[in-house]
C-alpha atoms as a PDB file:
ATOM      1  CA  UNK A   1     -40.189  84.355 -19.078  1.00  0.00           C
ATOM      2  CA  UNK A   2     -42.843  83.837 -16.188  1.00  0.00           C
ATOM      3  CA  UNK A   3     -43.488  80.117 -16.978  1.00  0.00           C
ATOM      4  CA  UNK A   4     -41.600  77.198 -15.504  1.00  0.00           C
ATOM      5  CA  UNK A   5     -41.721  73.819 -16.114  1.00  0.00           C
ATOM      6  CA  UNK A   6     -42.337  70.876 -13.368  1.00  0.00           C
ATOM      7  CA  UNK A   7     -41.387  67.531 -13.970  1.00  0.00           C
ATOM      8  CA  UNK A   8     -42.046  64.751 -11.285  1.00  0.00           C
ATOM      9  CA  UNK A   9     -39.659  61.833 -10.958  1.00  0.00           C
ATOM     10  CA  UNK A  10     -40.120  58.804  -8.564  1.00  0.00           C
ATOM     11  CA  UNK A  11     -37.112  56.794  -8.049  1.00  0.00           C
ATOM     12  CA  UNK A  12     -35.489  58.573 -10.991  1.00  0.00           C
ATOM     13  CA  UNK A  13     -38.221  57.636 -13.233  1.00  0.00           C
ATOM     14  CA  UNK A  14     -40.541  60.451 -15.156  1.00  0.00           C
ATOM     15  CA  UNK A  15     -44.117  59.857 -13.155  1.00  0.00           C
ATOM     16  CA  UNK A  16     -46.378  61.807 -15.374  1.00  0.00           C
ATOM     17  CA  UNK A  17     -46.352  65.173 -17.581  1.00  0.00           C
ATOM     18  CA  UNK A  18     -44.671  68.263 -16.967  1.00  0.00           C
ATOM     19  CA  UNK A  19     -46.804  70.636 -14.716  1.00  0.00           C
ATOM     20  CA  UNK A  20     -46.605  74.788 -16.274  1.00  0.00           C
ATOM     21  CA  UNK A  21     -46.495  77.277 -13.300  1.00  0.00           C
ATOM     22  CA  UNK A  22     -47.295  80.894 -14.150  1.00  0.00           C
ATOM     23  CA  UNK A  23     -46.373  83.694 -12.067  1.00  0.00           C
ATOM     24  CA  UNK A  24     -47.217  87.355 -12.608  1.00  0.00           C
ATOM     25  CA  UNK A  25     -44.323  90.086 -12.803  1.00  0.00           C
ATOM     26  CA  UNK A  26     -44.637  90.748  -8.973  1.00  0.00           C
ATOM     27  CA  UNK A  27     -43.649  87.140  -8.841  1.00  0.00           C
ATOM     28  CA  UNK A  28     -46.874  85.932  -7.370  1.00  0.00           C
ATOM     29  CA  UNK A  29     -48.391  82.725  -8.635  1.00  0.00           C
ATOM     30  CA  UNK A  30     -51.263  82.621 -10.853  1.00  0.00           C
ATOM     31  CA  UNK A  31     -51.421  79.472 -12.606  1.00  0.00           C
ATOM     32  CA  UNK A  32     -52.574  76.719 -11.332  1.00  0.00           C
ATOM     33  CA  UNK A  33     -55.224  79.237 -10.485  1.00  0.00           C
ATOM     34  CA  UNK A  34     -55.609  77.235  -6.784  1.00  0.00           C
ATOM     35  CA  UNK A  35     -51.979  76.721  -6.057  1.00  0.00           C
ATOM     36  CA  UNK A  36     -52.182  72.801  -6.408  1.00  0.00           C
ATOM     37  CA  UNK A  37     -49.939  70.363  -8.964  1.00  0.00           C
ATOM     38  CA  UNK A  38     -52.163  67.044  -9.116  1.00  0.00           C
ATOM     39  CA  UNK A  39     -49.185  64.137 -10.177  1.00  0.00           C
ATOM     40  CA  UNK A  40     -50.442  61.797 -12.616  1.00  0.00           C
ATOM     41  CA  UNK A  41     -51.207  58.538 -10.261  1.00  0.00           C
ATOM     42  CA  UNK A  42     -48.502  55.775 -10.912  1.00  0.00           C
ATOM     43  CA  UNK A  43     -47.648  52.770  -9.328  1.00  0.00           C
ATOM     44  CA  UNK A  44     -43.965  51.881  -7.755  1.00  0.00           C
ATOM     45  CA  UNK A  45     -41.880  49.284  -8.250  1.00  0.00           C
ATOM     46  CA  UNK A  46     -42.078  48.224  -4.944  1.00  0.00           C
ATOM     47  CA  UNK A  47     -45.349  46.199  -5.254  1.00  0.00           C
ATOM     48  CA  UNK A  48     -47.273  48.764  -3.554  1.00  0.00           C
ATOM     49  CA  UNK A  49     -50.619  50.217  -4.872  1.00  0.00           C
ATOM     50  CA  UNK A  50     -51.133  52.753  -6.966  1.00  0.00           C
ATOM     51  CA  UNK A  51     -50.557  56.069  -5.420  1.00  0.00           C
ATOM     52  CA  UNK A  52     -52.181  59.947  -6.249  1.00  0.00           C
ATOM     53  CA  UNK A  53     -50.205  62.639  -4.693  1.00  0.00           C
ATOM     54  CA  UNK A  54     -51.637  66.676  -5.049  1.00  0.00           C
ATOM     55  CA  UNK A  55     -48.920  69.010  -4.026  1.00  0.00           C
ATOM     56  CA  UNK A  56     -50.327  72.489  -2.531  1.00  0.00           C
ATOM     57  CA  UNK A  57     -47.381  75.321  -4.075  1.00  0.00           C
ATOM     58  CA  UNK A  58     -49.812  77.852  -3.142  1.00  0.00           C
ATOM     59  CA  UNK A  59     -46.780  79.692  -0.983  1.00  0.00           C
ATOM     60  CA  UNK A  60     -44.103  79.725  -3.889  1.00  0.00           C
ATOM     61  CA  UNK A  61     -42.841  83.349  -6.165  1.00  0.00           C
ATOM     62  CA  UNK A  62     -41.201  83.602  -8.844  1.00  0.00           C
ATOM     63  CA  UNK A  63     -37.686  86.207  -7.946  1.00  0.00           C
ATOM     64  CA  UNK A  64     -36.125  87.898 -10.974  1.00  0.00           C
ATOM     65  CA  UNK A  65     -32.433  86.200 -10.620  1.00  0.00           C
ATOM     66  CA  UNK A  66     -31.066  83.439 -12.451  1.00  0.00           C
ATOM     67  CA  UNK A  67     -31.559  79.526 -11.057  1.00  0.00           C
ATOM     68  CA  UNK A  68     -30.062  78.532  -8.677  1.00  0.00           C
ATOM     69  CA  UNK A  69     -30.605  75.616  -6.494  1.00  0.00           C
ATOM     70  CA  UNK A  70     -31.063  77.236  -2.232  1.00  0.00           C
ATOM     71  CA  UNK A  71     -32.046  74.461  -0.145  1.00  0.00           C
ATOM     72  CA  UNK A  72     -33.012  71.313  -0.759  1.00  0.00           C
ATOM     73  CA  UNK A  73     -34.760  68.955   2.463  1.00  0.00           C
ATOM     74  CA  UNK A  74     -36.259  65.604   2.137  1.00  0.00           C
ATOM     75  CA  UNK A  75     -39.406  65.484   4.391  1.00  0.00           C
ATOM     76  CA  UNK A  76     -40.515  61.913   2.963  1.00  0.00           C
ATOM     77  CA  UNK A  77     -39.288  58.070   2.549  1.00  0.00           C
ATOM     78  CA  UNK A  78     -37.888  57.101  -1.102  1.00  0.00           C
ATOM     79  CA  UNK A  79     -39.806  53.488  -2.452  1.00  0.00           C
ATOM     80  CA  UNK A  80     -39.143  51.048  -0.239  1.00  0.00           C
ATOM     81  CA  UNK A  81     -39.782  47.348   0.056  1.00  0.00           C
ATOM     82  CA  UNK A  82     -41.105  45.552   3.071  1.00  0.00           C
ATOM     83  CA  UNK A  83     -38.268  43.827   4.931  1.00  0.00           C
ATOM     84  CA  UNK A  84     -40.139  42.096   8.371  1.00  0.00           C
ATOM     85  CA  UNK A  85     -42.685  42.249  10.615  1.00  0.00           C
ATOM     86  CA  UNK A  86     -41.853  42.487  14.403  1.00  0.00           C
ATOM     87  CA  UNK A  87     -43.948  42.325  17.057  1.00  0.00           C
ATOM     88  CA  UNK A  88     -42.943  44.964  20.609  1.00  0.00           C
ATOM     89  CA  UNK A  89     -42.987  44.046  24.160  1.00  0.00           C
ATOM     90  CA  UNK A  90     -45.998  46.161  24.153  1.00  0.00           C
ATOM     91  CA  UNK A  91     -47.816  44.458  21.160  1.00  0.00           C
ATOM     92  CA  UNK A  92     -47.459  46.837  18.477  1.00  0.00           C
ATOM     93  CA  UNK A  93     -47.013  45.186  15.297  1.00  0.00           C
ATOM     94  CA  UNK A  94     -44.550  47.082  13.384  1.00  0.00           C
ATOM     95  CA  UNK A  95     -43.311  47.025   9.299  1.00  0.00           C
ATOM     96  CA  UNK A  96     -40.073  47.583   8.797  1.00  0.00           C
ATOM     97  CA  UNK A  97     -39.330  49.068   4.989  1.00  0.00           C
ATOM     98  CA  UNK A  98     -35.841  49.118   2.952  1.00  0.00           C
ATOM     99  CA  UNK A  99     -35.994  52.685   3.333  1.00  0.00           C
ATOM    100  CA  UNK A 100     -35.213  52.867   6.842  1.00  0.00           C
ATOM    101  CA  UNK A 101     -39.326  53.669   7.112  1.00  0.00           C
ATOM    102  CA  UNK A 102     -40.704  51.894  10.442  1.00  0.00           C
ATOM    103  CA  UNK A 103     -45.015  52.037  10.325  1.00  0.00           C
ATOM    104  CA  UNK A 104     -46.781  50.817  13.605  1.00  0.00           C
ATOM    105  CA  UNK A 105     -49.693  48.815  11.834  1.00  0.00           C
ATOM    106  CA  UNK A 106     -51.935  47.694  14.828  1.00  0.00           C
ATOM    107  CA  UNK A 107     -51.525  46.252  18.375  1.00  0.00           C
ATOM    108  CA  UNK A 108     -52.109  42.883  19.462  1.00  0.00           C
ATOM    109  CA  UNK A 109     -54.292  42.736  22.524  1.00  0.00           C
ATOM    110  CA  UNK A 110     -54.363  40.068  25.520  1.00  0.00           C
ATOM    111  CA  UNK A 111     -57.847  38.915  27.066  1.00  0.00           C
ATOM    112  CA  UNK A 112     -57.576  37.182  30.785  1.00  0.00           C
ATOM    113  CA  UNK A 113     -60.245  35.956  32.971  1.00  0.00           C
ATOM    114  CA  UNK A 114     -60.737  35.936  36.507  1.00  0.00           C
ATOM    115  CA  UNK A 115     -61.088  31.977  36.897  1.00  0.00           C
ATOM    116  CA  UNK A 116     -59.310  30.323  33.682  1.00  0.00           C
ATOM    117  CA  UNK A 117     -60.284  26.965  35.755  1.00  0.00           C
ATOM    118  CA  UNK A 118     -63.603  28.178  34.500  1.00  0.00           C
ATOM    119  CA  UNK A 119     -63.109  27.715  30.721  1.00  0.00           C
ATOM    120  CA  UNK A 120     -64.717  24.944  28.971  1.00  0.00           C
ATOM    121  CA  UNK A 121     -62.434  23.251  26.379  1.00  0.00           C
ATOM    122  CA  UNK A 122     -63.919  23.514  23.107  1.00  0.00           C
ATOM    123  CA  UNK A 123     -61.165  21.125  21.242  1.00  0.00           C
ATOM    124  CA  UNK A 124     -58.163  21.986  19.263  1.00  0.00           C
ATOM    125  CA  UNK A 125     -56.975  24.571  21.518  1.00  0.00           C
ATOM    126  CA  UNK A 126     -60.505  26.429  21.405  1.00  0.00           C
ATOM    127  CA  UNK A 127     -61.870  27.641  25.063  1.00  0.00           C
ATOM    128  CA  UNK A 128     -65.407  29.447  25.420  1.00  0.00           C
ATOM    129  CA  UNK A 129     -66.559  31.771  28.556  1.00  0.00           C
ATOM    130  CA  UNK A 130     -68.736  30.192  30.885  1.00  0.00           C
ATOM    131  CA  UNK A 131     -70.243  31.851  34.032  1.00  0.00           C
ATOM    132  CA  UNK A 132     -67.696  30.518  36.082  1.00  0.00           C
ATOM    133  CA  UNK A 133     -64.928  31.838  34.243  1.00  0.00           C
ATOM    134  CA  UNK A 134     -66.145  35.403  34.793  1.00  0.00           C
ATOM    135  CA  UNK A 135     -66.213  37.892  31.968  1.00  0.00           C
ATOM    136  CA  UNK A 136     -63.159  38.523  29.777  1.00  0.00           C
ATOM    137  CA  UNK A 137     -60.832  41.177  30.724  1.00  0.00           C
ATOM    138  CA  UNK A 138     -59.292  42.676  27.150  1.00  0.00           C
ATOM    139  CA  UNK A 139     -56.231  45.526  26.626  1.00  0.00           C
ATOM    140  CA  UNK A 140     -53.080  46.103  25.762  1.00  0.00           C
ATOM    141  CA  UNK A 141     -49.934  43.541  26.768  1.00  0.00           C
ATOM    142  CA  UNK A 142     -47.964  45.113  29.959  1.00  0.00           C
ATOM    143  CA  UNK A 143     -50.985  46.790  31.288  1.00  0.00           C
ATOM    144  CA  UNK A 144     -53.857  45.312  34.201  1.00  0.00           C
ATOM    145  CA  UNK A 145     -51.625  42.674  34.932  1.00  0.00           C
ATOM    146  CA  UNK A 146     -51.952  41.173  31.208  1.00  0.00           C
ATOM    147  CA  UNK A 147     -48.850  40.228  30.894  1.00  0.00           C
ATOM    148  CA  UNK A 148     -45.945  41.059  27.909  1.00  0.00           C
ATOM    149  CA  UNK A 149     -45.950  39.673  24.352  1.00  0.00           C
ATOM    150  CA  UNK A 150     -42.262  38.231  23.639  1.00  0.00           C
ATOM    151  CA  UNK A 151     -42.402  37.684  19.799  1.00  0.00           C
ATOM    152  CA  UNK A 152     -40.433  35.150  18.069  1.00  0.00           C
ATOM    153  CA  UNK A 153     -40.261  33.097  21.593  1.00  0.00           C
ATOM    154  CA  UNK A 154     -41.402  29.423  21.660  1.00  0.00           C
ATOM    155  CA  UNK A 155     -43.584  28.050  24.786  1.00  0.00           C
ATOM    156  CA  UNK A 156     -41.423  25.803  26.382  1.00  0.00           C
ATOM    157  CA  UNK A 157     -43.058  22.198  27.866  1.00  0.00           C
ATOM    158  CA  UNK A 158     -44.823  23.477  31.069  1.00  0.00           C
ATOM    159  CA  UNK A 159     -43.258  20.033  32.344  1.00  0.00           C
ATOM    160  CA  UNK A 160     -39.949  18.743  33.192  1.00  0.00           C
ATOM    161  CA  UNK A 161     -38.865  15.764  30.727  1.00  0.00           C
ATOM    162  CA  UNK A 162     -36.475  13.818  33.301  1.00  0.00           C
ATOM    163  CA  UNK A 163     -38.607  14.455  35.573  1.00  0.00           C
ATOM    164  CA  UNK A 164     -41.646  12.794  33.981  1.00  0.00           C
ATOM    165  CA  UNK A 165     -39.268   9.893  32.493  1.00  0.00           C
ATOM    166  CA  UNK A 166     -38.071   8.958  36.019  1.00  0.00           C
ATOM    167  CA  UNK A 167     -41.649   9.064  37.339  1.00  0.00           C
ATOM    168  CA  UNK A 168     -42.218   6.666  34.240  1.00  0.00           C
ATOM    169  CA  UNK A 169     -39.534   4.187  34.522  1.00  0.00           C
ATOM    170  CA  UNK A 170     -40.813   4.074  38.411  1.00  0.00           C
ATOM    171  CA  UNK A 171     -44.185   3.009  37.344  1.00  0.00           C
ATOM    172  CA  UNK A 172     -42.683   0.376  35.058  1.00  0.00           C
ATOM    173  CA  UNK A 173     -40.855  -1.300  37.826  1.00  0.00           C
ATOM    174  CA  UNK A 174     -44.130  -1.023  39.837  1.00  0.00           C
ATOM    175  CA  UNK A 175     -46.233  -3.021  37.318  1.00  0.00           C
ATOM    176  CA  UNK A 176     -43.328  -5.303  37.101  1.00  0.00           C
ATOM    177  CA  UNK A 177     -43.218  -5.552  40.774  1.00  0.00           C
ATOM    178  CA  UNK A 178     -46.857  -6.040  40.904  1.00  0.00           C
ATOM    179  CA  UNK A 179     -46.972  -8.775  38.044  1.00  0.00           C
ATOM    180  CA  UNK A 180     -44.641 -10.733  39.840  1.00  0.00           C
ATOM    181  CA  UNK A 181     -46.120 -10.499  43.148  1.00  0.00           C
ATOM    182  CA  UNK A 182     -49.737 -12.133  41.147  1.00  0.00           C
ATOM    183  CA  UNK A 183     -47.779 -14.621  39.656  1.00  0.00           C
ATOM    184  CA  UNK A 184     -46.340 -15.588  42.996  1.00  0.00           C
ATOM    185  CA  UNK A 185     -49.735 -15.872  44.770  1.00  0.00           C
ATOM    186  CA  UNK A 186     -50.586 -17.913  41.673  1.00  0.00           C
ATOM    187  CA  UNK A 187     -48.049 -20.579  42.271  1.00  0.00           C
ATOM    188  CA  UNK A 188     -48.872 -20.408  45.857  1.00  0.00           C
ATOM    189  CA  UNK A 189     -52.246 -21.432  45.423  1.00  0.00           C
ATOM    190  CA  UNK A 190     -51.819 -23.853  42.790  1.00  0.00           C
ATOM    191  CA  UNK A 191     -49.217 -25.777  45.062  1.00  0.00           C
ATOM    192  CA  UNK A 192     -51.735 -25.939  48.066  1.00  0.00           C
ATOM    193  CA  UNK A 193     -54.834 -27.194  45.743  1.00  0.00           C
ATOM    194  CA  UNK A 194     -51.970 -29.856  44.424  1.00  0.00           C
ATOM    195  CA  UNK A 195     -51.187 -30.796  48.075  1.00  0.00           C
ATOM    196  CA  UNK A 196     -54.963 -32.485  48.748  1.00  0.00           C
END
């Protein structure tokens, strides 16, 4: 009559064998002697490595009524599946779960330099420190004038197309202007060495 059962279900599914708790007739707990249920490890459905859980029940009594179910409060996230990664303002990378479950997994920091001028050019988008560059400046986006991290944003040209297509069509029409004026001069000169 002291003894109860625990069963442990993830997701609906049995994780495990049934735990025995003991309790004395003064409705303290006895067995497990230390008050903690070790869950079989399993692994969810979700992908998600396998998982060992020890639940501490070193608090509960047993009360000399029949069952009855008095409060029941989730403190924890059901399985969930990762849905996206998004990246704050701030830099914090976050995953965002099925579950409603939001987990900050790092933050992204931003280096600066007191003379980027100074930077040598390494190829492929690569630039190395040099002495006139200073020494880097690293922390967190939004802070010592770093700057913000706008995620899911694509640089725009850091020139203005027309502007650069008018400048081009200008030049063409330069050469052109220039190639004529040569070809001029040429027939110039061949006309006065014809005139001896």
């Amino acid at each position: 009559p002291n003894e109860w059962q625990v069963y442990n279900y993830v997701d609906g599914q049995a994780a495990g064998a049934a735990t025995t708790l003991t309790f004395n007739n003064a409705g303290a707990l006895t067995s497990p002697a230390n008050g903690q249920i070790t869950l079989t490890p399993f692994t969810p459905s979700t992908g998600a490595g396998q998982l060992a859980l020890t639940l501490d029940i070193s608090g509960s009594t047993q009360y000399g009524e029949k069952f009855a179910l008095r409060n029941t409060q989730q403190d924890g996230y059901a399985a969930g599946k990762l849905n996206e990664i998004t990246v704050s303002e701030e830099g914090v990378v976050y995953a965002r779960y099925s579950n409603g479950d939001d987990k900050a997994l790092g933050q992204v920091a931003l280096t600066t330099f007191n003379n980027a001028q100074g930077l040598e050019a390494k190829g492929n988008n690569l630039w190395v420190e040099t002495f006139g560059s200073g020494t880097p400046r690293t922390g967190a986006p939004d802070s010592s004038n770093l700057g913000k991290v706008q995620a899911g944003s694509l640089e725009a040209s850091t020139v203005d197309l027309t502007e650069q297509l008018v400048n081009m069509i200008t030049a063409q029409r330069n050469f052109q202007a220039n190639s004529q004026m040569v070809s001029t001069m040429d027939q110039i000169t061949q006309t006065i060495i014809n005139i001896r």
